[in-house]
Protein backbone atom coordinates (compact mmCIF):
# COMPACT_ATOMS: atom_id res chain seq x y z
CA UNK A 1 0.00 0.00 0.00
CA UNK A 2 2.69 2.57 0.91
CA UNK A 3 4.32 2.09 -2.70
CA UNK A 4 1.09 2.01 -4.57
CA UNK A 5 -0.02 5.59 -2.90
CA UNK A 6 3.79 7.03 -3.55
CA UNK A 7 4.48 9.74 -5.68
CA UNK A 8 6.43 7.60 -7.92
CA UNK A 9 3.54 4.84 -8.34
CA UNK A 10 0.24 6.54 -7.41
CA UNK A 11 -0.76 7.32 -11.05
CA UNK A 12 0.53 3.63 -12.61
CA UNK A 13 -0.87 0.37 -13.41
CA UNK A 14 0.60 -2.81 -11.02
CA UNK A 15 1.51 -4.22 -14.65
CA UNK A 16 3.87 -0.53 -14.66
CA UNK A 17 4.79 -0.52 -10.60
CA UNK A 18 5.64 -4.15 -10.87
CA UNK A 19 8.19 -3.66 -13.51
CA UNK A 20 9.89 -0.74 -12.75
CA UNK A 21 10.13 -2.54 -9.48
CA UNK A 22 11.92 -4.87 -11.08
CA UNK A 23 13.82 -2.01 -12.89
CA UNK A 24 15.37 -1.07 -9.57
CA UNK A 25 16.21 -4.14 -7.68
CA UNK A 26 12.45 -5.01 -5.65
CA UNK A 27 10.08 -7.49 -5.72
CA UNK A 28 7.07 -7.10 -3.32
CA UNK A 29 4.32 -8.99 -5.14
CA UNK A 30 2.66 -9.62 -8.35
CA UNK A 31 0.67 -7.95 -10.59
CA UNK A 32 -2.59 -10.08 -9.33
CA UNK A 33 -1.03 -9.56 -5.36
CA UNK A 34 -1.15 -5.80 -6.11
CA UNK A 35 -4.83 -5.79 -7.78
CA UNK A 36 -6.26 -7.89 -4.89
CA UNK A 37 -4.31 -5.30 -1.95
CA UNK A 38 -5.85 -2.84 -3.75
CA UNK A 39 -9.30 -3.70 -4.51
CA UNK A 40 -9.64 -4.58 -0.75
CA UNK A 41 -8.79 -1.16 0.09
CA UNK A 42 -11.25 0.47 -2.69
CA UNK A 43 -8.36 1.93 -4.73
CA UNK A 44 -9.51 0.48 -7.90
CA UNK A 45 -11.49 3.13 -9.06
CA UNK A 46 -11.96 5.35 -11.60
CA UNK A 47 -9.38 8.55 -9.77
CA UNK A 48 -9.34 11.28 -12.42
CA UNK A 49 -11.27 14.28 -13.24
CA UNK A 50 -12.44 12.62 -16.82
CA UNK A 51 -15.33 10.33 -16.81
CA UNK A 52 -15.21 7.03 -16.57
CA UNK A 53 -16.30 4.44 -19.80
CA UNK A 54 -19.50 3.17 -19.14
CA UNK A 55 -20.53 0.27 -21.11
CA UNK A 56 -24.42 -0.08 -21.77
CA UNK A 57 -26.08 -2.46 -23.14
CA UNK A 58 -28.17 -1.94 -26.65
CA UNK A 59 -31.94 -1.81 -25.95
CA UNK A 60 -33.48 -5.06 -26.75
CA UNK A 61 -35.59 -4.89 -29.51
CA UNK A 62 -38.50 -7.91 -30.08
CA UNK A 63 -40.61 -8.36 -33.20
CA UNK A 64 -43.72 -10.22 -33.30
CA UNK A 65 -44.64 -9.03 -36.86
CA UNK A 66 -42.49 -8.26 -40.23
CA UNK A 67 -41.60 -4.56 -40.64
CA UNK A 68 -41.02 -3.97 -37.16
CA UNK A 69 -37.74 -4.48 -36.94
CA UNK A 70 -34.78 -4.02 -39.54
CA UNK A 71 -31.14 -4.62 -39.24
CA UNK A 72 -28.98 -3.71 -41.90
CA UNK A 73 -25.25 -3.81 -42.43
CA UNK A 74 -22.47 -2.78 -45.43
CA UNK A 75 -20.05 -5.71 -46.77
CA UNK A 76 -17.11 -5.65 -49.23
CA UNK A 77 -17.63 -7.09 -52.55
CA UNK A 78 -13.66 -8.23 -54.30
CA UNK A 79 -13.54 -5.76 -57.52
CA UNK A 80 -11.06 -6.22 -60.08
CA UNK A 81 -8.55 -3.55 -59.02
CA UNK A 82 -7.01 -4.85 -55.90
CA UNK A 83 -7.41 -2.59 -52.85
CA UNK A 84 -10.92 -1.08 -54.14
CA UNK A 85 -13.98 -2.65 -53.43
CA UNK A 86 -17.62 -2.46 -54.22
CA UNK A 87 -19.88 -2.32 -50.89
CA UNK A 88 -23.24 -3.91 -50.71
CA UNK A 89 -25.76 -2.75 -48.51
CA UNK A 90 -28.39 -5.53 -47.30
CA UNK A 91 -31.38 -4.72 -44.95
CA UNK A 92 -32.95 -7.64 -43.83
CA UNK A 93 -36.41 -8.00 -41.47
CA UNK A 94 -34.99 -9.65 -38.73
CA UNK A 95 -38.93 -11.33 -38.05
CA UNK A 96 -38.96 -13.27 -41.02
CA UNK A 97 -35.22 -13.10 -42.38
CA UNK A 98 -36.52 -11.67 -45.25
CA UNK A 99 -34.05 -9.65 -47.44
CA UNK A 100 -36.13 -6.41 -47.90
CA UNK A 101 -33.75 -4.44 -49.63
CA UNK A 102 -30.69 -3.96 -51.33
CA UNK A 103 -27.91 -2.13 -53.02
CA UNK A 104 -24.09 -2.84 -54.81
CA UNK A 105 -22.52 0.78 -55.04
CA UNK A 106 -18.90 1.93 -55.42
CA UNK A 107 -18.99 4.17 -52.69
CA UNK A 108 -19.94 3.79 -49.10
CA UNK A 109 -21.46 6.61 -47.94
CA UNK A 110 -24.93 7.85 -45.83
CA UNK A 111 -26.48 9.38 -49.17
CA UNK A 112 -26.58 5.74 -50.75
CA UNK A 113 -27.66 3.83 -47.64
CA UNK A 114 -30.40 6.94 -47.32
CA UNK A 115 -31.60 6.50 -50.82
CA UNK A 116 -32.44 2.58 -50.21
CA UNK A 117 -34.37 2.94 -46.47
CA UNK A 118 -36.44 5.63 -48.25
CA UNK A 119 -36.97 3.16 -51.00
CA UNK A 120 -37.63 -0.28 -49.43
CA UNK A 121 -39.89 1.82 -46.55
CA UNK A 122 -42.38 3.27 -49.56
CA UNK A 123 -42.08 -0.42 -51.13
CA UNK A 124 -43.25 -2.02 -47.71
CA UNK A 125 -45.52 0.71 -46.77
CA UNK A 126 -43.91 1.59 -43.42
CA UNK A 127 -45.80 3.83 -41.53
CA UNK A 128 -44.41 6.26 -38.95
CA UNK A 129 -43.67 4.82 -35.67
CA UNK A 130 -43.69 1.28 -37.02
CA UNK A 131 -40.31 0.18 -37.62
CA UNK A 132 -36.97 0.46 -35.94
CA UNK A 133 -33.85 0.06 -37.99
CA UNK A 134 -30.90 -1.51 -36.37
CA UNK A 135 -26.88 -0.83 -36.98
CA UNK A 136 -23.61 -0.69 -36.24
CA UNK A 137 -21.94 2.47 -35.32
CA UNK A 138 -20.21 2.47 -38.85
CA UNK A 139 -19.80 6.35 -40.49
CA UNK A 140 -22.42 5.64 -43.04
CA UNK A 141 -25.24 4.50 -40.57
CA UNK A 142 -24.83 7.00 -38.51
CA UNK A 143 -24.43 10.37 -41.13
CA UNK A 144 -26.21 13.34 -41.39
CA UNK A 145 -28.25 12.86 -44.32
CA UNK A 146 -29.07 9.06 -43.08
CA UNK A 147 -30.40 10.43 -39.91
CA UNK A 148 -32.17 12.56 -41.26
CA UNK A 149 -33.70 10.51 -43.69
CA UNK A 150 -34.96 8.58 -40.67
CA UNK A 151 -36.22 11.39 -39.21
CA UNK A 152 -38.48 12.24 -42.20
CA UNK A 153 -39.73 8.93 -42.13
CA UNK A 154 -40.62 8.41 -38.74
CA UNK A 155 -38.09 5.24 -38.46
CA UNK A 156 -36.37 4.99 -34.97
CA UNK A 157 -32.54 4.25 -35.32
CA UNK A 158 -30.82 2.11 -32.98
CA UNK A 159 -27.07 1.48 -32.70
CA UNK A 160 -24.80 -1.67 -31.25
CA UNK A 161 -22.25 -0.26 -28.98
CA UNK A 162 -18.55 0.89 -29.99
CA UNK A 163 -16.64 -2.21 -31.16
CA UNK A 164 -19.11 -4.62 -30.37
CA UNK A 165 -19.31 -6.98 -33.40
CA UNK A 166 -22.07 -8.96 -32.33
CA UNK A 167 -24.93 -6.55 -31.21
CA UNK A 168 -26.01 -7.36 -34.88
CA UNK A 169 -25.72 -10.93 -35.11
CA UNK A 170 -28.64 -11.06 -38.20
CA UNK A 171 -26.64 -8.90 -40.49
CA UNK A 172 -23.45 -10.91 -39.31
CA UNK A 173 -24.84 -14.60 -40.37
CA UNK A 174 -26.76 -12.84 -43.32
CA UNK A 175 -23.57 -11.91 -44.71
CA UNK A 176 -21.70 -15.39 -43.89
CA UNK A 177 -24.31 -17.39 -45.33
CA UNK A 178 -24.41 -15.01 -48.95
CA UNK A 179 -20.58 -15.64 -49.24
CA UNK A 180 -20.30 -19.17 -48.34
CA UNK A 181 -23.03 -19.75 -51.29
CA UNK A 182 -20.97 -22.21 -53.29
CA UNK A 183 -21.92 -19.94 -56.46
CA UNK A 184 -20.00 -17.14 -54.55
CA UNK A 185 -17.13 -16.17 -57.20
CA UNK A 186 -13.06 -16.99 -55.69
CA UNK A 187 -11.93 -14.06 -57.70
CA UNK A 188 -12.85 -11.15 -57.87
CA UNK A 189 -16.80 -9.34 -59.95
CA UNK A 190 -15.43 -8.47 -63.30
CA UNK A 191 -17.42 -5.61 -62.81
CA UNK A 192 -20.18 -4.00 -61.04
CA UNK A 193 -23.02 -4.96 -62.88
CA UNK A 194 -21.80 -8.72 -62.97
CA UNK A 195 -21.40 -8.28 -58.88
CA UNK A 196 -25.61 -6.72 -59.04
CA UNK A 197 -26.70 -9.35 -60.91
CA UNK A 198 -25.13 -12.61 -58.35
CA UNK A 199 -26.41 -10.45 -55.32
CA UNK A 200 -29.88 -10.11 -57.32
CA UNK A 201 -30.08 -14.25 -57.74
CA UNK A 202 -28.76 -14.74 -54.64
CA UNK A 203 -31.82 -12.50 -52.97
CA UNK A 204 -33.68 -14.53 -54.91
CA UNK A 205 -33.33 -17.37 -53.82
CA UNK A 206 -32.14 -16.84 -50.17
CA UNK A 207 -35.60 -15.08 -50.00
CA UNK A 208 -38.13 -18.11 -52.09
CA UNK A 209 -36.08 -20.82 -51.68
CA UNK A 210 -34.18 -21.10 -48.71
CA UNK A 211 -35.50 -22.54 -46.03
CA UNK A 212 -34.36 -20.84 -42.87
CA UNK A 213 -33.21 -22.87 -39.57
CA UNK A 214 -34.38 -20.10 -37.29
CA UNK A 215 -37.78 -20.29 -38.71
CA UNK A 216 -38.80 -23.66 -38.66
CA UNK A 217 -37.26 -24.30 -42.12
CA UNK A 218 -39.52 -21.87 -43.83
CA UNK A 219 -38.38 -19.55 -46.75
CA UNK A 220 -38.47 -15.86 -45.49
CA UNK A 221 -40.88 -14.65 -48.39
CA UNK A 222 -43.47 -17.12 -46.75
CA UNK A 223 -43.18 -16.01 -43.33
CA UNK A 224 -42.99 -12.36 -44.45
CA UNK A 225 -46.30 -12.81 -46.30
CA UNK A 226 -47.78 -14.47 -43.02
CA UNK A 227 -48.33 -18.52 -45.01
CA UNK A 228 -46.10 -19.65 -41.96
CA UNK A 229 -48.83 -21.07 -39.93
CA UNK A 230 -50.41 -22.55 -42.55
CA UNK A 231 -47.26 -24.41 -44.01
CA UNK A 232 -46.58 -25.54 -40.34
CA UNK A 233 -50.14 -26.74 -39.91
CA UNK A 234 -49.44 -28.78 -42.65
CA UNK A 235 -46.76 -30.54 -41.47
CA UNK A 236 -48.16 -31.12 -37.96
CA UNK A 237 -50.76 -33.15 -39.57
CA UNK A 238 -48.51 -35.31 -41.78
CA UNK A 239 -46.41 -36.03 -38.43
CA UNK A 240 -49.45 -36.74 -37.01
CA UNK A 241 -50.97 -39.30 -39.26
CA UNK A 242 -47.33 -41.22 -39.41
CA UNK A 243 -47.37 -41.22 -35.67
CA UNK A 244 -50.71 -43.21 -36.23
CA UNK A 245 -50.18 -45.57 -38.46
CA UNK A 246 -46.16 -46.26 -36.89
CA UNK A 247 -46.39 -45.35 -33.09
CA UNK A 248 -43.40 -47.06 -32.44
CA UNK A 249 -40.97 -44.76 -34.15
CA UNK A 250 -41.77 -42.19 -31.53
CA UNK A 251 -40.98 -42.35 -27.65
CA UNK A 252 -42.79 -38.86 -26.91
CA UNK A 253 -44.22 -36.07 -29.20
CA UNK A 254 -43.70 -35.64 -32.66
CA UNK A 255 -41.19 -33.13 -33.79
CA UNK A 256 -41.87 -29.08 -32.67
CA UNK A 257 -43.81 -27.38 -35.87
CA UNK A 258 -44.67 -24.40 -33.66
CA UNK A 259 -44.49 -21.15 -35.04
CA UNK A 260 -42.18 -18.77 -34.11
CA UNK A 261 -43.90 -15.71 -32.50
CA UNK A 262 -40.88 -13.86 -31.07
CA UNK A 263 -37.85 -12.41 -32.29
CA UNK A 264 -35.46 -10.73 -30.14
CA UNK A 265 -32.56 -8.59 -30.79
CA UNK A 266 -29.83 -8.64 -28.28
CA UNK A 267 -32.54 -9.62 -25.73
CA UNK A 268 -31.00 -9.58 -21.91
CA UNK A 269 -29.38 -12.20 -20.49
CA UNK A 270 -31.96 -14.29 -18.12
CA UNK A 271 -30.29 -17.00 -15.70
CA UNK A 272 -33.01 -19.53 -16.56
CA UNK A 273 -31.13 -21.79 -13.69
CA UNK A 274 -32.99 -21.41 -10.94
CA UNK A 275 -30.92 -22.55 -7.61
CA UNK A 276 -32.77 -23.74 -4.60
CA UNK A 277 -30.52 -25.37 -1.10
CA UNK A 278 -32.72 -27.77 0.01
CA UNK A 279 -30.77 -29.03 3.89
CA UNK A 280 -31.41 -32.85 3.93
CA UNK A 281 -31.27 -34.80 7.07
CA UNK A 282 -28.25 -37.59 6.21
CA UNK A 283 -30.71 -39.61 8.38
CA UNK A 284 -33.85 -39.38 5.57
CA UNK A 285 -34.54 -42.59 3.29
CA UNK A 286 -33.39 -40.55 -0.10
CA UNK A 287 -29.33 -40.46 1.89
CA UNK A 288 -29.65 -43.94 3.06
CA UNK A 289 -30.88 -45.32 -0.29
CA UNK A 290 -27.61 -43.11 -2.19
CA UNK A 291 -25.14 -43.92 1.11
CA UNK A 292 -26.05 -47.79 -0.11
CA UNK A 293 -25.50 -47.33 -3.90
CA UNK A 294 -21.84 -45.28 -2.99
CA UNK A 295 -20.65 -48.22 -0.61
CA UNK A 296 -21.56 -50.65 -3.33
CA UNK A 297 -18.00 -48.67 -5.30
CA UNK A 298 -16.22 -47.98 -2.05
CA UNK A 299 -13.81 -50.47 -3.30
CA UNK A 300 -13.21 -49.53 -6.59
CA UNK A 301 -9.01 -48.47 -7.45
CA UNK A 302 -9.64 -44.93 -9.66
CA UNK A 303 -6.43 -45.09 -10.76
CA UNK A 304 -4.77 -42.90 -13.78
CA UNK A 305 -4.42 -39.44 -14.53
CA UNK A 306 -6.79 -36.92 -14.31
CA UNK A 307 -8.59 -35.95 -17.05
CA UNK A 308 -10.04 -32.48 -16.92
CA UNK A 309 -12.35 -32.71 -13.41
CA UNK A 310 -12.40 -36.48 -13.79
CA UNK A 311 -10.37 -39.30 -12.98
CA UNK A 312 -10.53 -42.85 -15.42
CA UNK A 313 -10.46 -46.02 -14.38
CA UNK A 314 -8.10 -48.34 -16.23
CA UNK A 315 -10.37 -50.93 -18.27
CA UNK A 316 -7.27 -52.17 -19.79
CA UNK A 317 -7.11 -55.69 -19.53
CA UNK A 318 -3.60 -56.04 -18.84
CA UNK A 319 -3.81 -53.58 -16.52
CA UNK A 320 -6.68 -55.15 -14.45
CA UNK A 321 -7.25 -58.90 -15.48
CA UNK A 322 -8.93 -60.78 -17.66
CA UNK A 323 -12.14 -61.45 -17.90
CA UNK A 324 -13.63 -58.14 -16.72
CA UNK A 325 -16.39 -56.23 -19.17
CA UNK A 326 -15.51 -52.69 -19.94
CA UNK A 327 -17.82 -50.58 -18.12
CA UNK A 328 -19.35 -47.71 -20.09
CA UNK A 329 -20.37 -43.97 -18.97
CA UNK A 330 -18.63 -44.91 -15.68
CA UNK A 331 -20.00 -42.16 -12.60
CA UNK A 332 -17.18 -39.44 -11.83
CA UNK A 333 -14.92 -39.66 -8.76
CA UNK A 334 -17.03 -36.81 -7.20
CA UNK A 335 -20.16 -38.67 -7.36
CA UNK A 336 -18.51 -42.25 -5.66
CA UNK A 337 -16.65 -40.60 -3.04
CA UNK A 338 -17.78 -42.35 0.45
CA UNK A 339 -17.93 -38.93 1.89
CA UNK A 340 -20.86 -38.26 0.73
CA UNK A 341 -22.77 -40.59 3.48
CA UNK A 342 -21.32 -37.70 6.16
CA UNK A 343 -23.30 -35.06 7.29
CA UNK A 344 -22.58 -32.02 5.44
CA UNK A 345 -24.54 -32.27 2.40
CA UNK A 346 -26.48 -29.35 -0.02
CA UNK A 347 -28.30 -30.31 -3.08
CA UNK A 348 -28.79 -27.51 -5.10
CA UNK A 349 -31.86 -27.79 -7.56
CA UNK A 350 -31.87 -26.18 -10.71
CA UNK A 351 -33.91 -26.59 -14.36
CA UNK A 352 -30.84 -29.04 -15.75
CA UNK A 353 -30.23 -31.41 -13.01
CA UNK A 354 -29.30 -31.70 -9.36
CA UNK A 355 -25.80 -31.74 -7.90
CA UNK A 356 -24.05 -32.55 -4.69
CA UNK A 357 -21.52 -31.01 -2.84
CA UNK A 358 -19.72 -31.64 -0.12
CA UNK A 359 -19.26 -28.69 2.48
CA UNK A 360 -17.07 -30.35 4.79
């Protein structure tokens, strides 16, 4: 503490104290030894006169409908010269993945991204106050003439934060998926127009014919129109009848046609797990019964090195005799450990499965 609050260390990092330390002969600790000294004595924070970064979240954003929510993005297109590049602009309804509009220019700029929202929003008859159009913080989503573009047309704008790649995941895997299309050139467009016309089939058919994993394998141009129900109706039924007339190839219910009524954009992060200590008396007829099953592998060796949290036992038959079967999905060494008959025992309860521990 007295070096950290010195003149010649007050303003530095431990990673800086620890090596100019160094620098003149001393060792008192490292970097973590100096963090923890310090954080237990509340001189971690923030200590100048600027303000500190605050990191905030991007407001979740749910659709239950098309044309509620829009994310769009700008990606590089190879041109023949190297170094240059033409820039496609894709804004995609993030409801019903469908690809609503589109662009190849040479430039990247706010006019041309502008030009295209005002399009596509006349084309799906947006009305004021109905959509919100989702970005990155990128110079073109976020100029003058964009903004104000959005302004005009009563479109809310909403931004991932600084250097946050994946506060807009849809534009992300949009892109992937149009460039890992096995029709996607190696080389470079010969041109412009040649680099319109692939994005123009590849809307196509990303739009009529592919059918999208996120959306119960339906092609965005259905969902967007609102046949998703019916299509999925449709296939509830034909699961159905098979389930009748061969009841054996299913244990439980058929497979999940269920619409999809939600979609969520950088939606908060729940923890679904819900922990509950229940105190059980080691005396109760749930211990006895599990002190029973652990004494029936009191005796086994658990020999070998560990392997992650887990130790193996050796089913080698040279190493443990003949004649003995291999033993499959063996129980961990935490779960045969005799201790667990002792007193100290919590199960904690959550929505996956329960655990024991061992306070002792």
């Amino acid at each position: 503490m007295e070096v950290s609050n010195s003149q010649a260390y007050r303003d530095l990092s431990p990673w800086q104290m620890v090596a100019r330390l160094a620098d003149a002969g001393q060792y008192l600790g490292s970097e973590s030894s100096f963090y923890r000294v310090l954080k237990q004595n509340q001189l971690l924070s923030h200590r100048q006169n600027s303000k500190p970064r605050v990191s905030r979240r991007p407001k979740d954003l749910l659709a239950r409908h098309p044309n509620e929510v829009w994310s769009w993005d700008i990606t590089y297109l190879n041109s023949p010269v190297r170094g240059a590049y033409y820039y496609l602009y894709l804004v995609e309804d993030i409801f019903s993945r469908m690809i609503v509009g589109w662009t190849v220019e040479e430039l990247e700029s706010a006019e041309h991204g502008a030009r295209l929202i005002d399009r596509i929003c006349q084309e799906q008859g947006i009305a004021r106050g109905q959509l919100t159009l989702h970005s990155d913080n990128g110079a073109p989503m976020k100029g003058a003439t964009l903004l104000a573009t959005l302004e005009r047309l009563g479109v809310a704008a909403s931004f991932s934060r600084p250097a946050v790649s994946d506060d807009n995941p849809y534009s992300e895997s949009l892109f992937k998926t149009l460039k890992y299309r096995p029709s996607y050139p190696d080389s470079a467009f010969s041109g412009i127009d040649q680099a319109r016309q692939w994005v123009s089939g590849f809307v196509q058919w990303y739009n009529t014919e592919h059918l999208h994993s996120a959306i119960r394998f339906l092609t965005p141009d259905s969902r967007h129109q609102g046949l998703d129900k019916e299509i999925l109706a449709k296939r509830v039924a034909v699961y159905e009848k098979a389930k009748q007339l061969n009841p054996l190839r299913w244990s439980g219910q058929t497979r999940n046609w269920a619409p999809i009524t939600e979609v969520c954009l950088n939606p908060k992060k729940h923890n679904s797990e819900t922990d509950e200590e229940l105190s059980l008396d080691p005396a109760s007829p749930t211990i006895s019964v599990m002190s029973e099953a652990v004494k029936q592998f009191s005796d086994i060796d658990w020999v070998g090195p560990k392997n992650g949290f887990h130790k193996c036992p050796i089913t080698n038959a040279s190493d443990v005799g003949e004649g003995l079967p291999r033993v499959k999905n063996q129980p961990s060494d935490d779960t045969l450990r005799p201790s667990l008959s002792d007193s100290g025992l919590r199960f904690t309860v959550n929505s996956h499965c329960p655990t024991s521990e061992n306070l002792n």
